[in-house]
PDB file of N, CA and C in Angstrom:
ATOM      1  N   UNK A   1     110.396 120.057 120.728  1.00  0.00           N
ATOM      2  CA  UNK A   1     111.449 119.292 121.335  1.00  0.00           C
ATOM      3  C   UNK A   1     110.835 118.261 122.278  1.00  0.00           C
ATOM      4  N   UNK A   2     111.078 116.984 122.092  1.00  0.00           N
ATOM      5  CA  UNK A   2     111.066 116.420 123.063  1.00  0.00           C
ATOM      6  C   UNK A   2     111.447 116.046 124.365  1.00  0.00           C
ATOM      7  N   UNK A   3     110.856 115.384 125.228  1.00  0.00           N
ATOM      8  CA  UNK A   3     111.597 115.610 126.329  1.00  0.00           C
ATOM      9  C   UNK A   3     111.114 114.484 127.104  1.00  0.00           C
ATOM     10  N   UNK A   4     111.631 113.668 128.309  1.00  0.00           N
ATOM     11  CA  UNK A   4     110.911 112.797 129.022  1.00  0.00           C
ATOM     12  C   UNK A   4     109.911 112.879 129.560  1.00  0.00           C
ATOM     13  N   UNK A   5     109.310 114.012 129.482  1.00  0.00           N
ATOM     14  CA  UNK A   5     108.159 114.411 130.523  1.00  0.00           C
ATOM     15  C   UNK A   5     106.845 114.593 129.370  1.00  0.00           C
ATOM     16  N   UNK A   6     107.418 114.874 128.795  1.00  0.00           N
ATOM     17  CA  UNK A   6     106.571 114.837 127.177  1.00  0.00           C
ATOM     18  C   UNK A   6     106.516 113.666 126.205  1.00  0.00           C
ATOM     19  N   UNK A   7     106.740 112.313 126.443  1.00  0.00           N
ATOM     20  CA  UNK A   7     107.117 111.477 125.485  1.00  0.00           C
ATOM     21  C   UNK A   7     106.049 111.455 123.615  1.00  0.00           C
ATOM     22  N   UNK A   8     106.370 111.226 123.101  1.00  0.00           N
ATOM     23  CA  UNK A   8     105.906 111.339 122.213  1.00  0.00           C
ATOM     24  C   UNK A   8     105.329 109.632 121.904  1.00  0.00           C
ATOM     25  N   UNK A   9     104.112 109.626 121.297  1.00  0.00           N
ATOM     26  CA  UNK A   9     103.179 108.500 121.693  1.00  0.00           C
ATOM     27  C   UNK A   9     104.006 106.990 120.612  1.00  0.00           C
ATOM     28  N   UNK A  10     104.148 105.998 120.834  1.00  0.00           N
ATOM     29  CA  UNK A  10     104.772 104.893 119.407  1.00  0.00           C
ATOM     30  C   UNK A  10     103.496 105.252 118.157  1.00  0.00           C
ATOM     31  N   UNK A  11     104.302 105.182 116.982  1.00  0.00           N
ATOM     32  CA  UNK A  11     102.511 105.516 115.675  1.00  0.00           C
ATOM     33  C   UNK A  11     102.399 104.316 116.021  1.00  0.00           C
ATOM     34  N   UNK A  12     102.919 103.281 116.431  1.00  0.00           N
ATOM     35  CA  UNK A  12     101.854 102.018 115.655  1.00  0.00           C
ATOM     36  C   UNK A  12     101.079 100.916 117.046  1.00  0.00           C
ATOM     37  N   UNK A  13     101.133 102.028 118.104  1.00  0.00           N
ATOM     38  CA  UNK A  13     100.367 101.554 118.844  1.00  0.00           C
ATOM     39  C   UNK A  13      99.144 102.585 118.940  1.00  0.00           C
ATOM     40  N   UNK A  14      98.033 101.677 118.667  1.00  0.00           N
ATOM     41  CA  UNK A  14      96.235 102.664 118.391  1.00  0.00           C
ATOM     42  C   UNK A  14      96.379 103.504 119.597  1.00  0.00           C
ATOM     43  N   UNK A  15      95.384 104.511 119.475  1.00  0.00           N
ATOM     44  CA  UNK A  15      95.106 105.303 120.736  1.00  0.00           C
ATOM     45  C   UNK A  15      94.011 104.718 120.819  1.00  0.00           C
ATOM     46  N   UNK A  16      93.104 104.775 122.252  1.00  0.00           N
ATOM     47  CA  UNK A  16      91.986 104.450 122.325  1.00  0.00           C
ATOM     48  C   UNK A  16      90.579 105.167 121.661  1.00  0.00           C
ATOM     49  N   UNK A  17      91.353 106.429 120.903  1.00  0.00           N
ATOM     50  CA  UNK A  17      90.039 107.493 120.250  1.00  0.00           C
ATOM     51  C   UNK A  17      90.023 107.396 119.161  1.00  0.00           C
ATOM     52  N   UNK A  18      91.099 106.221 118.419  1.00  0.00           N
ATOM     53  CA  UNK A  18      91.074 105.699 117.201  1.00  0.00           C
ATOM     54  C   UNK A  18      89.640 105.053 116.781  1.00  0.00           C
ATOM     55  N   UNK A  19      89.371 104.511 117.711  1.00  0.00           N
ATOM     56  CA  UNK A  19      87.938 103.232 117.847  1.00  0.00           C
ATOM     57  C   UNK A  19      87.587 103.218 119.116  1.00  0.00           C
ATOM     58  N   UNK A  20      86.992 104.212 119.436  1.00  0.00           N
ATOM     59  CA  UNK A  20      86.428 104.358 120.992  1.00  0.00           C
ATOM     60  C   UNK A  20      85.647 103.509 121.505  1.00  0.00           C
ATOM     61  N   UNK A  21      84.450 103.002 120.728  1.00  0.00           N
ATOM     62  CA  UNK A  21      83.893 101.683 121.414  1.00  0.00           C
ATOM     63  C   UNK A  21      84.366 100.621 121.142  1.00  0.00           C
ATOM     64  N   UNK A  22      85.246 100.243 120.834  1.00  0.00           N
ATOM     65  CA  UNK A  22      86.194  99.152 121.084  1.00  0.00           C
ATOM     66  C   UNK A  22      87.126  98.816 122.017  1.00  0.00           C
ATOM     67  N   UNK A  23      87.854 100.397 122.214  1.00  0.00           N
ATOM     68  CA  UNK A  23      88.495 100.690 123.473  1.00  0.00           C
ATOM     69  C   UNK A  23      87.848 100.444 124.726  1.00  0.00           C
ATOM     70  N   UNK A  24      86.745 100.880 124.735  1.00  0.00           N
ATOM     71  CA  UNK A  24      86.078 100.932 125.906  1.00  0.00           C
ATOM     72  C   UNK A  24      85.247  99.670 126.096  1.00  0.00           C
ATOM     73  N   UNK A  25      84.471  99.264 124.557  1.00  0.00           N
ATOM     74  CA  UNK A  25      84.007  97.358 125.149  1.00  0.00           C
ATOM     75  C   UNK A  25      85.157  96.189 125.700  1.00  0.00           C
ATOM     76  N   UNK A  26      86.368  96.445 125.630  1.00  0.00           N
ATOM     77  CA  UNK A  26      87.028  95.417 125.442  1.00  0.00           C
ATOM     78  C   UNK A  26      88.254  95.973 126.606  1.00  0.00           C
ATOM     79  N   UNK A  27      87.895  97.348 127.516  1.00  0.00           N
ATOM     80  CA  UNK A  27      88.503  97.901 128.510  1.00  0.00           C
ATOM     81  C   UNK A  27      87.618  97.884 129.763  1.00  0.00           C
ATOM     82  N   UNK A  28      87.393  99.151 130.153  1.00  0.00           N
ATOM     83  CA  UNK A  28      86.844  99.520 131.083  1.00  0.00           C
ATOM     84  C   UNK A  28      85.121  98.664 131.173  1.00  0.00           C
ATOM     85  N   UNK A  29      84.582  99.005 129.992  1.00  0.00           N
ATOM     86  CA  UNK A  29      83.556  98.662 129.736  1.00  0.00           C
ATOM     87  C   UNK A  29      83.316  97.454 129.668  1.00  0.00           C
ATOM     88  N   UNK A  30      84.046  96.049 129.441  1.00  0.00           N
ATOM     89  CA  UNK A  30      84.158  94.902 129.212  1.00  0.00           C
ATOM     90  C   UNK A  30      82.978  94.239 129.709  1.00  0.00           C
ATOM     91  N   UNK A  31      82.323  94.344 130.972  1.00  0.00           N
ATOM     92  CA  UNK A  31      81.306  93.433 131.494  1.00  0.00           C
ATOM     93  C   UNK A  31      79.628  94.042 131.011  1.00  0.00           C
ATOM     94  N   UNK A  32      80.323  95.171 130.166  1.00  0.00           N
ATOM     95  CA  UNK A  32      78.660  95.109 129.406  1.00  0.00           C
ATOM     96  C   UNK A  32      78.531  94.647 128.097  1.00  0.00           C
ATOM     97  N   UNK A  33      79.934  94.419 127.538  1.00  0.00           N
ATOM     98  CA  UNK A  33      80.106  93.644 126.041  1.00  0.00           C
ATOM     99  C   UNK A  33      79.075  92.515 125.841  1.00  0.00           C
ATOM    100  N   UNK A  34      78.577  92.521 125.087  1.00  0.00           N
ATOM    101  CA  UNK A  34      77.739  91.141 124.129  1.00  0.00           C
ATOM    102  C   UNK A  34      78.504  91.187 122.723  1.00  0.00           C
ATOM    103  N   UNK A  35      79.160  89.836 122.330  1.00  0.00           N
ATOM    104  CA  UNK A  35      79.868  89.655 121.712  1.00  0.00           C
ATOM    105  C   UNK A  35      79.237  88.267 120.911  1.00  0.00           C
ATOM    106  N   UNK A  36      79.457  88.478 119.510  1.00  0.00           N
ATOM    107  CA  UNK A  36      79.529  87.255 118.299  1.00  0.00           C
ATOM    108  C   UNK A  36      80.678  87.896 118.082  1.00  0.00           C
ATOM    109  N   UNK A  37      81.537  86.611 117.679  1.00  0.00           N
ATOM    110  CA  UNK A  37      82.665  86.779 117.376  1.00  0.00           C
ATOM    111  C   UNK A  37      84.012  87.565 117.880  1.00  0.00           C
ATOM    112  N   UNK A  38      84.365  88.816 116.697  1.00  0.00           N
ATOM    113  CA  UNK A  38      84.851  89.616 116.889  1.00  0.00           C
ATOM    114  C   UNK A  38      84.378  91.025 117.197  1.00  0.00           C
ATOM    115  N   UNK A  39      82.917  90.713 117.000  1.00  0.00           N
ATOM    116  CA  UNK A  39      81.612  91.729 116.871  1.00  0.00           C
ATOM    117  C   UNK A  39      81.381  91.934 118.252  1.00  0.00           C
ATOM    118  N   UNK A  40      81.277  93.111 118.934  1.00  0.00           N
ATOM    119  CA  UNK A  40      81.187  94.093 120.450  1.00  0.00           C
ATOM    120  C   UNK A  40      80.328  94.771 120.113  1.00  0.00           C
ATOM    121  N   UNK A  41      79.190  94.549 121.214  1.00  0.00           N
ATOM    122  CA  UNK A  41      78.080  96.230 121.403  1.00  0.00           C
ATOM    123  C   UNK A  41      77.695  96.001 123.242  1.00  0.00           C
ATOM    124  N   UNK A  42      77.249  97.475 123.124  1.00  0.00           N
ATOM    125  CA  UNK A  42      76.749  97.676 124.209  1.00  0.00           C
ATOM    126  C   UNK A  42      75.415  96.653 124.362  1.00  0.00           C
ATOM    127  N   UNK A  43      74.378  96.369 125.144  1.00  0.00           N
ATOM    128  CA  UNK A  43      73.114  96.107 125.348  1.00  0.00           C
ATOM    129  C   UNK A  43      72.169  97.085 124.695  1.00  0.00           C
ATOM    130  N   UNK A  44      71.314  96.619 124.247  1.00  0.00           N
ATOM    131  CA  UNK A  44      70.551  97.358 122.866  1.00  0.00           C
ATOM    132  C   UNK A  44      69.302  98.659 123.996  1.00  0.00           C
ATOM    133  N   UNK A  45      69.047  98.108 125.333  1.00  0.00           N
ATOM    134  CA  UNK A  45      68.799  99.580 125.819  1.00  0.00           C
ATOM    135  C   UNK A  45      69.506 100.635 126.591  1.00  0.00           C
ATOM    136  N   UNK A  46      70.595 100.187 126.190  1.00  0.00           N
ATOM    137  CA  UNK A  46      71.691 101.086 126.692  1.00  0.00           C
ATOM    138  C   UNK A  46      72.093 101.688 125.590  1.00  0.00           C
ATOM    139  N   UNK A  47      72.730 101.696 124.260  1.00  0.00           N
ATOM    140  CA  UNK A  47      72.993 102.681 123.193  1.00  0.00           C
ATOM    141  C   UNK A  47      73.346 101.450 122.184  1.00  0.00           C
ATOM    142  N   UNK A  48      73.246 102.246 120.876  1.00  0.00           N
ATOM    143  CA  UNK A  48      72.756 101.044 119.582  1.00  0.00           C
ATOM    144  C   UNK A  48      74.464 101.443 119.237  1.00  0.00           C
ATOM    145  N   UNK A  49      75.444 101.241 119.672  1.00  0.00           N
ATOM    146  CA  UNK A  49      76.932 101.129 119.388  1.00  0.00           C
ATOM    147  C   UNK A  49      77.053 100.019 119.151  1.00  0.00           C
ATOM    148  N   UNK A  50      78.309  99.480 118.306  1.00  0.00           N
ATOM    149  CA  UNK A  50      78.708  98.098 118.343  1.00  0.00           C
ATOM    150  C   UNK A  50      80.043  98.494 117.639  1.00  0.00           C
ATOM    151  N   UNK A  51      81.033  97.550 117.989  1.00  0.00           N
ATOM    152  CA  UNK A  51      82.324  97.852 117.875  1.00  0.00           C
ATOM    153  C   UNK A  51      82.611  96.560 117.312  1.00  0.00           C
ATOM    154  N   UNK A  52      84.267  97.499 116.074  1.00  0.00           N
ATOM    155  CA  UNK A  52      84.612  95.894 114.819  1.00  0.00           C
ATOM    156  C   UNK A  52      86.510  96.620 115.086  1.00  0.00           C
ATOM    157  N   UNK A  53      86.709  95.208 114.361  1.00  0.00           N
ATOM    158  CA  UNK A  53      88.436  95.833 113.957  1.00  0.00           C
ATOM    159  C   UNK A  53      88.451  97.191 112.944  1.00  0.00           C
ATOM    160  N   UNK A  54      89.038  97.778 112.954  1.00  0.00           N
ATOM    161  CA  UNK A  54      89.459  98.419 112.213  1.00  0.00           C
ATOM    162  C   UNK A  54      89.259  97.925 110.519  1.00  0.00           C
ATOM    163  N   UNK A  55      89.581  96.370 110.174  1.00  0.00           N
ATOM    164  CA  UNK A  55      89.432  96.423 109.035  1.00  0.00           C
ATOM    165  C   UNK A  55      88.379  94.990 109.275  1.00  0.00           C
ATOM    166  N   UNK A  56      87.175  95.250 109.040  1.00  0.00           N
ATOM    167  CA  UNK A  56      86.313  93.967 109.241  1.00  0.00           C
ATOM    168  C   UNK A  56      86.333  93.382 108.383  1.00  0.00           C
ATOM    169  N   UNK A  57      85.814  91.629 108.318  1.00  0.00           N
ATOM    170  CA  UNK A  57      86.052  90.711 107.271  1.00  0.00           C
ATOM    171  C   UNK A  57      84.670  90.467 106.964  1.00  0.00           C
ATOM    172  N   UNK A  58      84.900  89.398 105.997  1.00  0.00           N
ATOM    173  CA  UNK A  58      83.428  88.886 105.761  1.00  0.00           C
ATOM    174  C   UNK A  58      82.875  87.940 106.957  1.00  0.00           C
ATOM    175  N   UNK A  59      83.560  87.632 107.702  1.00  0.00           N
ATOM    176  CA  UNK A  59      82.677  86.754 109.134  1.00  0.00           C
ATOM    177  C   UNK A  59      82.511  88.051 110.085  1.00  0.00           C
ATOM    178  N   UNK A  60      82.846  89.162 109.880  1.00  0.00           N
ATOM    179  CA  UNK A  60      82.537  89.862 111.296  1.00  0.00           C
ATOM    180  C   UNK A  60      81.422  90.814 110.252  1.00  0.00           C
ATOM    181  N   UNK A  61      80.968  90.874 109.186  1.00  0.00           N
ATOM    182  CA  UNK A  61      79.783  91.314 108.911  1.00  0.00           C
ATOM    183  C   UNK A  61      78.414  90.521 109.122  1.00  0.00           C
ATOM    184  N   UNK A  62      78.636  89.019 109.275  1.00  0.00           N
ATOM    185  CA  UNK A  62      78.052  88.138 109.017  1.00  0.00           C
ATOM    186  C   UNK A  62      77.835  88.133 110.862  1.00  0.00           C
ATOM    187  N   UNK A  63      78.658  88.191 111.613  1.00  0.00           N
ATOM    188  CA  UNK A  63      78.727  88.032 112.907  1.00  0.00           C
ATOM    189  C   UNK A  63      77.528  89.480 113.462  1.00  0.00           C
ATOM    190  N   UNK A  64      77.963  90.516 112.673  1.00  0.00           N
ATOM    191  CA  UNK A  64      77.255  91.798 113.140  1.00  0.00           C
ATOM    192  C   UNK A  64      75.949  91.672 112.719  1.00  0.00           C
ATOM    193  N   UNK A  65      75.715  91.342 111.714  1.00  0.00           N
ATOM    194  CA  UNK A  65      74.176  90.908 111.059  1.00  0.00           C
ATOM    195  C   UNK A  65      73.327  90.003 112.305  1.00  0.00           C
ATOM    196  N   UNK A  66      74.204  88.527 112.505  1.00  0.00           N
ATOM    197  CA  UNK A  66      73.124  88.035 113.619  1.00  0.00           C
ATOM    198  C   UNK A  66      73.444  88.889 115.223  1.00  0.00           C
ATOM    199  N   UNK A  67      74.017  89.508 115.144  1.00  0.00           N
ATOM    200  CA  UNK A  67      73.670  90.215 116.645  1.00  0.00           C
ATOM    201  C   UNK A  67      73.185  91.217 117.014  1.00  0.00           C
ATOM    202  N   UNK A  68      73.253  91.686 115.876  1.00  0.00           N
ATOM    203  CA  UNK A  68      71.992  92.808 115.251  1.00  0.00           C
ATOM    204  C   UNK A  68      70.600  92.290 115.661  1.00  0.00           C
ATOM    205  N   UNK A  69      70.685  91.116 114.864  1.00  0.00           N
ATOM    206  CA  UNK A  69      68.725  90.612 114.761  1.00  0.00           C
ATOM    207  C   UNK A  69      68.300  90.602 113.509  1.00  0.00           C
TER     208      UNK A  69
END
């Protein structure tokens, strides 16, 4: 049962544990983002993460490739 104190979450808004480093490059984390494009990672001696949409295209592979190296 629902209840106000319990709301039940909208489906079609993401949770942030859907895509956690995305949530967090583009949240809390924002001022350590290095970004091409749509392409998010941490700083490469801090952890080899990098964060995409959910459904990446052919420019955000192309974007992840040069920020890769």
């Amino acid at each position: 049962m629902q209840s106000a104190a319990d709301p039940v979450a909208d489906p079609g808004t993401p949770h942030p544990l859907d895509n956690p480093a995305l949530s967090s490059l583009t949240g809390p984390h924002s001022h350590f983002a290095e970004r091409r494009g749509r392409i998010l990672r941490y700083p490469v001696d801090v952890t080899p993460w990098t964060a995409h949409s959910d459904v990446p295209d052919a420019q955000d592979w192309a974007d992840l490739a040069a920020l890769a190296g």
